[in-house]
C-alpha atoms as a PDB file:
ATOM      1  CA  UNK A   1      10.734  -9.218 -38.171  1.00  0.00           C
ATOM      2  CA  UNK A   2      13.343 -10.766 -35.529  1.00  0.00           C
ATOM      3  CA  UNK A   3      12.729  -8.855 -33.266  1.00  0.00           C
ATOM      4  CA  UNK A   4       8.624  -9.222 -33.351  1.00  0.00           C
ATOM      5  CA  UNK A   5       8.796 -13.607 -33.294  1.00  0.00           C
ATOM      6  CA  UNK A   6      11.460 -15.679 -33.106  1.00  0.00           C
ATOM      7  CA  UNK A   7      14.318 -13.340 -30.959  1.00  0.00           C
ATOM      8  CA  UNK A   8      11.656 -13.007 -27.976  1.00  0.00           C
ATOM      9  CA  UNK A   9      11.623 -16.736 -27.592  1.00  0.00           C
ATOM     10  CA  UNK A  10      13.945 -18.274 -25.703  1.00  0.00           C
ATOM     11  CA  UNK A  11      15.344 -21.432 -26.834  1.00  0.00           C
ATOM     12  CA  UNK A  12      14.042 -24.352 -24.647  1.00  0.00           C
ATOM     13  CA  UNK A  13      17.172 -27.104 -25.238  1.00  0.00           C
ATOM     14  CA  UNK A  14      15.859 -29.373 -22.990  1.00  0.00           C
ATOM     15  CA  UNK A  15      12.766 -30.397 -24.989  1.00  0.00           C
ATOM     16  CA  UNK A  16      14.318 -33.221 -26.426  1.00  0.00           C
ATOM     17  CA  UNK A  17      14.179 -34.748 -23.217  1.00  0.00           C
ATOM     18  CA  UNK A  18      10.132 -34.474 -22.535  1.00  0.00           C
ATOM     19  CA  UNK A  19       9.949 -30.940 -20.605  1.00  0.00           C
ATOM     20  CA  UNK A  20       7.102 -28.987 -22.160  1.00  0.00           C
ATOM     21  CA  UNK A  21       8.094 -26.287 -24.585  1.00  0.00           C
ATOM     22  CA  UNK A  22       5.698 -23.183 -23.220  1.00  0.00           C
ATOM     23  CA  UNK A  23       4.102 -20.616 -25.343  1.00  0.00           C
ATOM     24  CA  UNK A  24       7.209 -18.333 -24.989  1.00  0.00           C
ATOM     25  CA  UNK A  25       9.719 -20.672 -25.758  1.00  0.00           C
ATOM     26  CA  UNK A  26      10.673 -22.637 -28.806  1.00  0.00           C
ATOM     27  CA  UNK A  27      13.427 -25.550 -29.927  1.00  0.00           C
ATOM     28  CA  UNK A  28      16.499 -25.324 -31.163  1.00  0.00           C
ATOM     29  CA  UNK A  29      16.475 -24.953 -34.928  1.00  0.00           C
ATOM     30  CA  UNK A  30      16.548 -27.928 -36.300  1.00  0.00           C
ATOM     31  CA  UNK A  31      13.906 -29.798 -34.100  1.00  0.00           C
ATOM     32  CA  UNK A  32      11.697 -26.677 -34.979  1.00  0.00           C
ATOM     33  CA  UNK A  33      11.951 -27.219 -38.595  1.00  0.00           C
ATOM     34  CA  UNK A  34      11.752 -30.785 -38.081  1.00  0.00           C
ATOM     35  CA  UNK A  35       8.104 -29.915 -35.907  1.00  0.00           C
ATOM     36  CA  UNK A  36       7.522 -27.258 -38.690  1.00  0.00           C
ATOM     37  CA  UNK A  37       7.577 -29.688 -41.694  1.00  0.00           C
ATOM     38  CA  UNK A  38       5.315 -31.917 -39.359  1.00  0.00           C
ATOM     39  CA  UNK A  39       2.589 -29.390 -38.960  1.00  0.00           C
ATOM     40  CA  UNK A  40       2.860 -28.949 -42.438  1.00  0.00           C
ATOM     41  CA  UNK A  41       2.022 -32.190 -43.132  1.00  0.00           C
ATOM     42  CA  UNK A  42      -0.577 -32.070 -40.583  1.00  0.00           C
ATOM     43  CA  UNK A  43      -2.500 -29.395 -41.624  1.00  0.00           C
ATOM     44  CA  UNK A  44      -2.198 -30.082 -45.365  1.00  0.00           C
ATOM     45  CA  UNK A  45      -3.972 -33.057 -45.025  1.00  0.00           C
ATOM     46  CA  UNK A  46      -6.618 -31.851 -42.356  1.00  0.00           C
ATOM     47  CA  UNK A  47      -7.327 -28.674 -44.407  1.00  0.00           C
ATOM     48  CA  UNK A  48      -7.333 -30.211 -47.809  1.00  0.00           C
ATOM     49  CA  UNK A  49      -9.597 -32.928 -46.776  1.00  0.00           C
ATOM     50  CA  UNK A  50     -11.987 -31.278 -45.326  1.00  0.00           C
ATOM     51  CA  UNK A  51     -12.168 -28.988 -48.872  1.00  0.00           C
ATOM     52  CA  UNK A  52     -12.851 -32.209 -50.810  1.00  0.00           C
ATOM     53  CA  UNK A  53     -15.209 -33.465 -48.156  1.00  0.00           C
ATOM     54  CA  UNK A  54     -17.726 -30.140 -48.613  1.00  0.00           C
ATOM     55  CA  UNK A  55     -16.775 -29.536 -52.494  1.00  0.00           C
ATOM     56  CA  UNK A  56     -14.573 -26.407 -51.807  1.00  0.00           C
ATOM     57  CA  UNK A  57     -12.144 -25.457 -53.836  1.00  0.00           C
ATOM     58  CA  UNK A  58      -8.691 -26.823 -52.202  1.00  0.00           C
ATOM     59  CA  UNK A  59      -6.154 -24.228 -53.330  1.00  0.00           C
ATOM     60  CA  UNK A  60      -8.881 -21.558 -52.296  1.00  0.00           C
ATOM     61  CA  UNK A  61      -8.891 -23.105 -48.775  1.00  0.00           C
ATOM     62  CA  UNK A  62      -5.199 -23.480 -48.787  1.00  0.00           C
ATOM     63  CA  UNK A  63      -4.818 -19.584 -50.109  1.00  0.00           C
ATOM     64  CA  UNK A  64      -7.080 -18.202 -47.487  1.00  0.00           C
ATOM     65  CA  UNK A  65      -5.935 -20.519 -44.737  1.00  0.00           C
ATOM     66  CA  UNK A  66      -2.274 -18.629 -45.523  1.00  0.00           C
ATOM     67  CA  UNK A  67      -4.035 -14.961 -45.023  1.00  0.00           C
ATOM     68  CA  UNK A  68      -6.117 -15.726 -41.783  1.00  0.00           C
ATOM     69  CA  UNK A  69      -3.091 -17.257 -40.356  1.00  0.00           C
ATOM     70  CA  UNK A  70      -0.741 -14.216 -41.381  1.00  0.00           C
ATOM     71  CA  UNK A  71      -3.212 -11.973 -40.493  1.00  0.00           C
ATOM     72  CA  UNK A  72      -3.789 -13.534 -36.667  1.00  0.00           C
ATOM     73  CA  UNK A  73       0.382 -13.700 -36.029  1.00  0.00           C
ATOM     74  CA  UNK A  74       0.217  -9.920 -37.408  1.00  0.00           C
ATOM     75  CA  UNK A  75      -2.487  -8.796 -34.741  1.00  0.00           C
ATOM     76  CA  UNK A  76      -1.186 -10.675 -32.042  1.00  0.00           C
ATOM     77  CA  UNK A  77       2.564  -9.548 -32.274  1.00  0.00           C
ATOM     78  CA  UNK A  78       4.103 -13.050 -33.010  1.00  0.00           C
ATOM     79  CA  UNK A  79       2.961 -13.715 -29.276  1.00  0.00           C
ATOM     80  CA  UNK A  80       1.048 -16.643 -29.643  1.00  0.00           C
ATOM     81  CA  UNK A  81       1.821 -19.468 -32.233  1.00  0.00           C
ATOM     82  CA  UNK A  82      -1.290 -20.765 -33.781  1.00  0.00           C
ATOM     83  CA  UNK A  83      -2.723 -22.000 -37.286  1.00  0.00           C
ATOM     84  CA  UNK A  84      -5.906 -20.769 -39.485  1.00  0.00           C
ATOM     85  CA  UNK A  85      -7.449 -23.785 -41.170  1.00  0.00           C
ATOM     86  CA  UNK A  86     -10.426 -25.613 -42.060  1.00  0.00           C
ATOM     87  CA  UNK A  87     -13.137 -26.988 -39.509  1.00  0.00           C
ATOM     88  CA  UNK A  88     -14.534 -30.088 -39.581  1.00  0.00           C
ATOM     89  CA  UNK A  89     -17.182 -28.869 -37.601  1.00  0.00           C
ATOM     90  CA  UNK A  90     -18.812 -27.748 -40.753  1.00  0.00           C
ATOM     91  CA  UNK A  91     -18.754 -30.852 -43.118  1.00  0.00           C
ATOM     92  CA  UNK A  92     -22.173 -32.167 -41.615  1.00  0.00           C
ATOM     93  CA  UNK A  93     -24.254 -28.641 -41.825  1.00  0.00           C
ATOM     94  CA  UNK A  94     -22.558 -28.132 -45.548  1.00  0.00           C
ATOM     95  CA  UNK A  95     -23.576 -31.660 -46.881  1.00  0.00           C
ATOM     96  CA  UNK A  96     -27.011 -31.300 -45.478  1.00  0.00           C
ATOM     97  CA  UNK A  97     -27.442 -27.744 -46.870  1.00  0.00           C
ATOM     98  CA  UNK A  98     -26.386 -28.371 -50.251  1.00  0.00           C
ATOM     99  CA  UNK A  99     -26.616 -31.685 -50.699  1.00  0.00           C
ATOM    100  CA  UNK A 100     -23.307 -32.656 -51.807  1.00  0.00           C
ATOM    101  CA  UNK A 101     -22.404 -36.259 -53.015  1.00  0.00           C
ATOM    102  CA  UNK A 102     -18.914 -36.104 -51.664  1.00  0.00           C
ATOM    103  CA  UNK A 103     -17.719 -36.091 -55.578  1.00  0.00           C
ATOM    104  CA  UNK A 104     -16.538 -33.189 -57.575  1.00  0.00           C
ATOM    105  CA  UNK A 105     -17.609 -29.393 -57.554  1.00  0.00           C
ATOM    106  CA  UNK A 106     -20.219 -28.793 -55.224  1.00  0.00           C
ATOM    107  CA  UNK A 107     -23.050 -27.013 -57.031  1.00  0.00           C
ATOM    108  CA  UNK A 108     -25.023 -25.477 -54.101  1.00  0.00           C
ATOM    109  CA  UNK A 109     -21.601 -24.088 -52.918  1.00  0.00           C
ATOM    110  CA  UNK A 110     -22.409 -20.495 -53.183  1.00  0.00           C
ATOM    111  CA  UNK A 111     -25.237 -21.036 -50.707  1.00  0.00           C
ATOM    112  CA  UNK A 112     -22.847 -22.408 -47.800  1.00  0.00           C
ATOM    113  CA  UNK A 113     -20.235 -19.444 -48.148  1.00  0.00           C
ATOM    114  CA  UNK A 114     -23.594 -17.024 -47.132  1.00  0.00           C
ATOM    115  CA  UNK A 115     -23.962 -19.371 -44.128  1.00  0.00           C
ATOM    116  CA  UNK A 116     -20.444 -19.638 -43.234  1.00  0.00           C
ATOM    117  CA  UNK A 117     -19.944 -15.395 -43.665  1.00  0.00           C
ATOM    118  CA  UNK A 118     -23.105 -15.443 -40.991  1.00  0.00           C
ATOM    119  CA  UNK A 119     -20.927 -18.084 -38.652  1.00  0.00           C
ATOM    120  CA  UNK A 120     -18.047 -15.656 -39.166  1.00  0.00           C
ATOM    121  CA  UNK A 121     -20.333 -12.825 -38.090  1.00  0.00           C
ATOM    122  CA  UNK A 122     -21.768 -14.644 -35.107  1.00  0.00           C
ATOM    123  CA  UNK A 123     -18.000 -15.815 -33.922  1.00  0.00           C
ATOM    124  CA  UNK A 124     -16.739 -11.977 -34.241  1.00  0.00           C
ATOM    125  CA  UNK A 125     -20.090 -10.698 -32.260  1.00  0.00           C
ATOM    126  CA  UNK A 126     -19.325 -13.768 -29.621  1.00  0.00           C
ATOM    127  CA  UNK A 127     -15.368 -12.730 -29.608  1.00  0.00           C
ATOM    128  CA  UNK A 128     -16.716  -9.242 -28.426  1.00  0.00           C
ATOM    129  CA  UNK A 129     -18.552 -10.012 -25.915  1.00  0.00           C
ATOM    130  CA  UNK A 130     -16.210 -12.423 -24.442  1.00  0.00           C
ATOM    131  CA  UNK A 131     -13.610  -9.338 -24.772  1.00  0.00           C
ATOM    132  CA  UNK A 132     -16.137  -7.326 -22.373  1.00  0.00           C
ATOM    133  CA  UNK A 133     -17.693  -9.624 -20.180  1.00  0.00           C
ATOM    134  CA  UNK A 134     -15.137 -12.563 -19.713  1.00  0.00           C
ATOM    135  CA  UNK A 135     -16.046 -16.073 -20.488  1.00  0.00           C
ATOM    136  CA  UNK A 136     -18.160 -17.709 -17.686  1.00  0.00           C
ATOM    137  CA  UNK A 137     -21.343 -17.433 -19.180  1.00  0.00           C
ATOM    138  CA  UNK A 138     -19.731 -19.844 -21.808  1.00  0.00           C
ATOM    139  CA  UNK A 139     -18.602 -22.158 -19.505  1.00  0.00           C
ATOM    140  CA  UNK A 140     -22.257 -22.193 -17.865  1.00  0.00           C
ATOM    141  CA  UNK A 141     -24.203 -22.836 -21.277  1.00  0.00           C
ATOM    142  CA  UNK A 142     -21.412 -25.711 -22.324  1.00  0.00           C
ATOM    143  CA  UNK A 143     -19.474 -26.972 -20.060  1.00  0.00           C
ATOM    144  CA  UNK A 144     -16.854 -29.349 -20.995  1.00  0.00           C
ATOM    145  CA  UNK A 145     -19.143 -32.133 -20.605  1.00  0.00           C
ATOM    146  CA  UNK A 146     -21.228 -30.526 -23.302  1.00  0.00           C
ATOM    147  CA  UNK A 147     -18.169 -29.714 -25.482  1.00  0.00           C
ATOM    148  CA  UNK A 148     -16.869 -33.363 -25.304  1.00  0.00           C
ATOM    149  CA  UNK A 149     -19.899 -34.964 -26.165  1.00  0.00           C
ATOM    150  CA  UNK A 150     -20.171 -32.287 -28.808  1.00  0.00           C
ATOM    151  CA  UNK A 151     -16.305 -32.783 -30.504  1.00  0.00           C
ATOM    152  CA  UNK A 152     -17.012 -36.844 -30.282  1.00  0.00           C
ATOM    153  CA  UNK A 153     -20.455 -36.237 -32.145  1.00  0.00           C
ATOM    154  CA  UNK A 154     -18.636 -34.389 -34.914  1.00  0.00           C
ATOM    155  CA  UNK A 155     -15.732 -37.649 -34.600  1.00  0.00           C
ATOM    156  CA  UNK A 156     -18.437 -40.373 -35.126  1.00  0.00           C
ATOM    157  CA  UNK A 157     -20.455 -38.074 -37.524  1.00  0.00           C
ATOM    158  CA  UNK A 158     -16.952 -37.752 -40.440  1.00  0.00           C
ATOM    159  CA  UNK A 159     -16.487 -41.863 -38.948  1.00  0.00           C
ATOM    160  CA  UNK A 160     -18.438 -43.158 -42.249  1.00  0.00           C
ATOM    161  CA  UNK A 161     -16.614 -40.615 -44.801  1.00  0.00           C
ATOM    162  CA  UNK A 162     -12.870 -41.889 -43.450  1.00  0.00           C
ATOM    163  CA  UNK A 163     -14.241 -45.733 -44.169  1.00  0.00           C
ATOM    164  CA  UNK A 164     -15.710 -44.824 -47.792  1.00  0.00           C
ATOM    165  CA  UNK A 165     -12.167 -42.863 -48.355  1.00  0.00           C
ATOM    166  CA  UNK A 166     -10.554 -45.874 -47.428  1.00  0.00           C
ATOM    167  CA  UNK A 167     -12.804 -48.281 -49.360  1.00  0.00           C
ATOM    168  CA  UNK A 168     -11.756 -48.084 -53.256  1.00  0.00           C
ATOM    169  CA  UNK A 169     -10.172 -51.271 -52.974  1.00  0.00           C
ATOM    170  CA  UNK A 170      -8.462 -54.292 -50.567  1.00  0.00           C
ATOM    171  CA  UNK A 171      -5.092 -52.776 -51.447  1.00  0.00           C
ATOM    172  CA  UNK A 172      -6.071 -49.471 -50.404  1.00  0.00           C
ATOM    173  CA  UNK A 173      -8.021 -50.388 -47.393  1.00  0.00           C
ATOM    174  CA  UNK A 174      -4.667 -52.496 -46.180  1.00  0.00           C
ATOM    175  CA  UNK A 175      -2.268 -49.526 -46.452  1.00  0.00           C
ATOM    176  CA  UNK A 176      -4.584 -46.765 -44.689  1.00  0.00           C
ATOM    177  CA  UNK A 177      -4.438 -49.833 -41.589  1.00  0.00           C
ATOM    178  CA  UNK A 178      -0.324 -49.999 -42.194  1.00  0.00           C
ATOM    179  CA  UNK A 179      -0.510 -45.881 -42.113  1.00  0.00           C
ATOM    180  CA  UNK A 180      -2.047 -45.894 -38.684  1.00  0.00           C
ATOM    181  CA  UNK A 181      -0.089 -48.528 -37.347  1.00  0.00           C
ATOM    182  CA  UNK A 182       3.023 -47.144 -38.693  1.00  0.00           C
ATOM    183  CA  UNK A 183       2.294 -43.855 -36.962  1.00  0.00           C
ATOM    184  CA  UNK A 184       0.691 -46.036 -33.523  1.00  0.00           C
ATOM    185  CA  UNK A 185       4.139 -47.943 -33.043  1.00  0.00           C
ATOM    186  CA  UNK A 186       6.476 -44.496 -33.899  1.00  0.00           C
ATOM    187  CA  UNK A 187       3.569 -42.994 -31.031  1.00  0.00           C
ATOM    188  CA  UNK A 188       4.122 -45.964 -29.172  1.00  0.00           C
ATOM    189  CA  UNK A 189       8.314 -47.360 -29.468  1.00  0.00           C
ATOM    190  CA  UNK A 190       9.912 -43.590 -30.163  1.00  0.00           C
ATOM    191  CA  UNK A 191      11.529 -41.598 -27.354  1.00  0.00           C
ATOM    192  CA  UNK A 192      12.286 -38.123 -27.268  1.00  0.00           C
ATOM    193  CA  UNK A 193      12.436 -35.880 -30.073  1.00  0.00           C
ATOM    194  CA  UNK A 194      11.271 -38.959 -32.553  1.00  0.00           C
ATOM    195  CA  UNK A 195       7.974 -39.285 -30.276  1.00  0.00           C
ATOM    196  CA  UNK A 196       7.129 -35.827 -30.791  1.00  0.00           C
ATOM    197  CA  UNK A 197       7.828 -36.548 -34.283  1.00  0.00           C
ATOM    198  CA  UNK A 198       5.443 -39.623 -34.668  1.00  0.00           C
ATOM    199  CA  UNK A 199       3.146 -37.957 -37.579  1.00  0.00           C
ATOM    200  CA  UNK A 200       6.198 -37.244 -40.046  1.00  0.00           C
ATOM    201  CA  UNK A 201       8.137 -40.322 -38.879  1.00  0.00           C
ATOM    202  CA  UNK A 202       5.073 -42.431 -39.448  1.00  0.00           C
ATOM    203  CA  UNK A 203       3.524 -41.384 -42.869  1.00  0.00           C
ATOM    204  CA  UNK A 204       7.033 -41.576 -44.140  1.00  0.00           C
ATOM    205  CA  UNK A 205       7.382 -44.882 -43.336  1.00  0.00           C
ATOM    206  CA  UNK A 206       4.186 -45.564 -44.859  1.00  0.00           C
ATOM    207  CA  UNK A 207       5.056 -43.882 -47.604  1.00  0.00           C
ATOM    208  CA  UNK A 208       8.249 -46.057 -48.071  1.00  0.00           C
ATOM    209  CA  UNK A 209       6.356 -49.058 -47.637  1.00  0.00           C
ATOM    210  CA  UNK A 210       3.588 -47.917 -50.905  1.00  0.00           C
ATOM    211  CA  UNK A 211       5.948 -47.170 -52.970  1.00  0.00           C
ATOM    212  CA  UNK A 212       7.950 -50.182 -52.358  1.00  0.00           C
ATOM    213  CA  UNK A 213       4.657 -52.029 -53.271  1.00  0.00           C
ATOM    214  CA  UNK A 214       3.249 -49.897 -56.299  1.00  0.00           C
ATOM    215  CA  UNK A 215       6.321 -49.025 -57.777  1.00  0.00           C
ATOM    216  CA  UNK A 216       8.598 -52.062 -57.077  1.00  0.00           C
ATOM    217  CA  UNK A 217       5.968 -54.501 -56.869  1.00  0.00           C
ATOM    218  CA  UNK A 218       2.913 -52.816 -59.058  1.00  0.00           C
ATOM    219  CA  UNK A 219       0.393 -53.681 -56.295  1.00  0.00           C
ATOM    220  CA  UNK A 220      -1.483 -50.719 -56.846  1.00  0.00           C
ATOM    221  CA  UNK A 221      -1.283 -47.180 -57.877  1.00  0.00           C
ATOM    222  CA  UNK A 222       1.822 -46.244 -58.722  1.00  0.00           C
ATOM    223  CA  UNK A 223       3.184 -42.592 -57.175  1.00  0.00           C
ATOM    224  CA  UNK A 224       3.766 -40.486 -60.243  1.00  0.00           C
ATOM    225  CA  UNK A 225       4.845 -37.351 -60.225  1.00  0.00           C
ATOM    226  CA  UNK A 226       4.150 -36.205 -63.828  1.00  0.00           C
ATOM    227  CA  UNK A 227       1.137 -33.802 -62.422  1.00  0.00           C
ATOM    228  CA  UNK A 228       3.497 -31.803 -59.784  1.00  0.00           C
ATOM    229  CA  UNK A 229       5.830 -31.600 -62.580  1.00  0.00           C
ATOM    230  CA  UNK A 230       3.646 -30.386 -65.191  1.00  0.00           C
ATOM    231  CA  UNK A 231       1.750 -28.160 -62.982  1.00  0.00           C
ATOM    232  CA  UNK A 232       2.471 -24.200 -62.779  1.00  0.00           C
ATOM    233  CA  UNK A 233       4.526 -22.354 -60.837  1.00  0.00           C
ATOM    234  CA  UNK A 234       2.406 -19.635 -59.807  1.00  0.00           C
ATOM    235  CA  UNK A 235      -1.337 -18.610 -59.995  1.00  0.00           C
ATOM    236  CA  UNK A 236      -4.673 -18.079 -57.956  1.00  0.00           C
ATOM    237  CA  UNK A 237      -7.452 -19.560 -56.894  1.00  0.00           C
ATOM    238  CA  UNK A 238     -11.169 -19.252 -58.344  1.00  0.00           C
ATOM    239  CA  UNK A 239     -12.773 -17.390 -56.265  1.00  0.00           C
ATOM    240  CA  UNK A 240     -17.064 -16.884 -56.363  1.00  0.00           C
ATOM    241  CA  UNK A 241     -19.313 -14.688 -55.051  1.00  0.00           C
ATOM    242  CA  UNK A 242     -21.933 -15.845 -51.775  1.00  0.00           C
ATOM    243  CA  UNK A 243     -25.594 -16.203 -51.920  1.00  0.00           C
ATOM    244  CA  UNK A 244     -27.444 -15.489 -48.520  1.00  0.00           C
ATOM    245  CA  UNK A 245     -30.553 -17.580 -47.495  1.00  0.00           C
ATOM    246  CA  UNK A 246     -32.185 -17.418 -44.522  1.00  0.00           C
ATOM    247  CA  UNK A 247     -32.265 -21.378 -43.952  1.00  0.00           C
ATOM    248  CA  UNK A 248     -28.543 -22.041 -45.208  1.00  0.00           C
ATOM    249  CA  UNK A 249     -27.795 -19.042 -42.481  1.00  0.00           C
ATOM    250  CA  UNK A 250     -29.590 -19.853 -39.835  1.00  0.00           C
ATOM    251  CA  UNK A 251     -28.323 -23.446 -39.526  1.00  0.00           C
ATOM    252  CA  UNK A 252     -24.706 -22.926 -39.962  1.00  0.00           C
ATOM    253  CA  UNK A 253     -24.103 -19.483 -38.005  1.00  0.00           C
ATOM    254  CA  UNK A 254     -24.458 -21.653 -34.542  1.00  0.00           C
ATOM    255  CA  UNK A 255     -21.557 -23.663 -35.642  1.00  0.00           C
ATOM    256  CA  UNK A 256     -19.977 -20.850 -33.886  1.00  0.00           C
ATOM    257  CA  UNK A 257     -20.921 -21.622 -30.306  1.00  0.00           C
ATOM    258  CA  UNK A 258     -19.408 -25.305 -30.816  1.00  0.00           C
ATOM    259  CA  UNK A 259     -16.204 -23.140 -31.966  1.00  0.00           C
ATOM    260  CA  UNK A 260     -16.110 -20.732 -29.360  1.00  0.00           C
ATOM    261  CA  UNK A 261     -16.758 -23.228 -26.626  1.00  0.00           C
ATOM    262  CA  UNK A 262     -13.954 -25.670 -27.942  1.00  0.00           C
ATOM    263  CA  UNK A 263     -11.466 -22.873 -27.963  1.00  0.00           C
ATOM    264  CA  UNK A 264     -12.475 -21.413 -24.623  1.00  0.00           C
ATOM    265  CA  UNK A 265     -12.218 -25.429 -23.380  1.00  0.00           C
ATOM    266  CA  UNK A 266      -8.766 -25.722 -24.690  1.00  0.00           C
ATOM    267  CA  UNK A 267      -7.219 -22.363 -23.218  1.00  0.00           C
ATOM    268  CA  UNK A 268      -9.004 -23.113 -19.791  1.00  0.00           C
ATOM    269  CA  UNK A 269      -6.858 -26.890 -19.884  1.00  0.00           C
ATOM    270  CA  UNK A 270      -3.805 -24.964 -20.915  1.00  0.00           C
ATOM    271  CA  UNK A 271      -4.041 -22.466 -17.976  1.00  0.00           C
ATOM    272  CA  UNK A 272      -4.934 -25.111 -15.902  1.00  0.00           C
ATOM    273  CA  UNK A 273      -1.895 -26.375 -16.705  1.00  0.00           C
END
């Protein structure tokens, strides 16, 4: 295992002081757990909320998440660091599709997994031909004007779900403001390692601050951890069979053009680079 990932990178000790780690280097140890718990964070949130947004099954997403990303770091060598997790681009085509509410189980859900097997299809049979033939003819039919205007219609689209998330009461409303300021001014006042660090730094000051208020001050919601506690150790996810319709296919397979394009978008800005 050493000698397929981390051995092959060399340590970059000068990261701490703003030079760019590249895709063949990595930190020392500890800032690379410290950036590992941080992505952790990152994408537990991201991939979790999306879940709850469409009416998935979180610990599925979370499960599955785990084998795509094993899977990639097992085809590519270790070569290329990178994380499998859930798209936002999808929220919008699943609530229309099935209707959702945005509240419990979603009870068309069976219906989206045919559509998103179809996207999957569609990204593999795109993937191939980019393999063969390069990707200019990508770049033609969006180019990064498109893709932009794409990735900030998907932004303002989720824009109305992050204020009703926000919205259960005052109190709550407040403390998602002190969250984002907390991680602004870390963003903002942090140098070095602490500034790449402004996600973890930030939510656990914000997380200080709530429990200072709900427990200490019972302003709200108290953080109880009775249900980690009480919860098991070990077990799986539910896992359901897909039901393929023609509509439900046909409008979420193109979701993989806005997928392909972004990816194609960010590797051309890091070779450009």
């Amino acid at each position: 295992m050493s000698d397929s990932y981390f051995s092959r990178w060399p340590v970059q000790p000068d990261a701490t002081e703003g030079r760019v780690v590249g895709p063949g280097e990595r930190l020392p140890w500890p800032q690379m757990i410290a950036m590992g718990i941080q992505h952790v964070v990152a994408m537990f949130g991201s991939t979790v909320l999306a879940a709850l947004l469409m009416g998935f099954d979180p610990n599925l997403c979370i499960f599955m998440s785990g084998i795509g990303t094993l899977l990639f770091f097992v085809l590519v060598g270790g070569r290329v660091p990178s994380y499998f997790g859930s798209s936002f681009a999808f929220i919008g085509l699943v609530i229309a599709v099935t209707g959702y509410g945005g509240h419990g189980p979603n009870m068309n859900i069976l219906v989206t997994l045919g559509g998103i097997i179809a996207c999957g299809v569609a990204y593999l049979i795109i993937g191939v031909i980019v393999a063969a033939v390069g990707t200019k003819w990508i770049e033609a039919l969006m180019p990064p004007a498109v893709t932009g205007a794409i990735v900030c219609v998907i932004g303002l689209n989720l824009a109305p779900i992050a204020v009703k998330g926000v919205m259960g009461s005052s109190f709550e409303s407040w403390m998602a403001l002190v969250t984002v300021l907390c991680v602004g001014a870390v963003a903002v006042f942090a140098r070095c390692m602490a500034q790449r660090l402004l996600i973890l730094i930030g939510l656990a000051i914000a997380y200080l601050i709530y429990a200072m208020l709900t427990n200490g001050m019972s302003m709200g919601k108290p953080i109880d951890f009775s249900i980690v506690a009480n919860a098991a150790w070990f077990g799986m996810p539910h896992f359901t069979a897909p039901v393929f319709e023609v509509p439900a296919m046909t409008l979420i397979a193109p979701v993989a053009i806005i997928l392909s394009s972004r990816k194609i978008s960010a590797i051309s800005k890091r070779s450009a680079r």
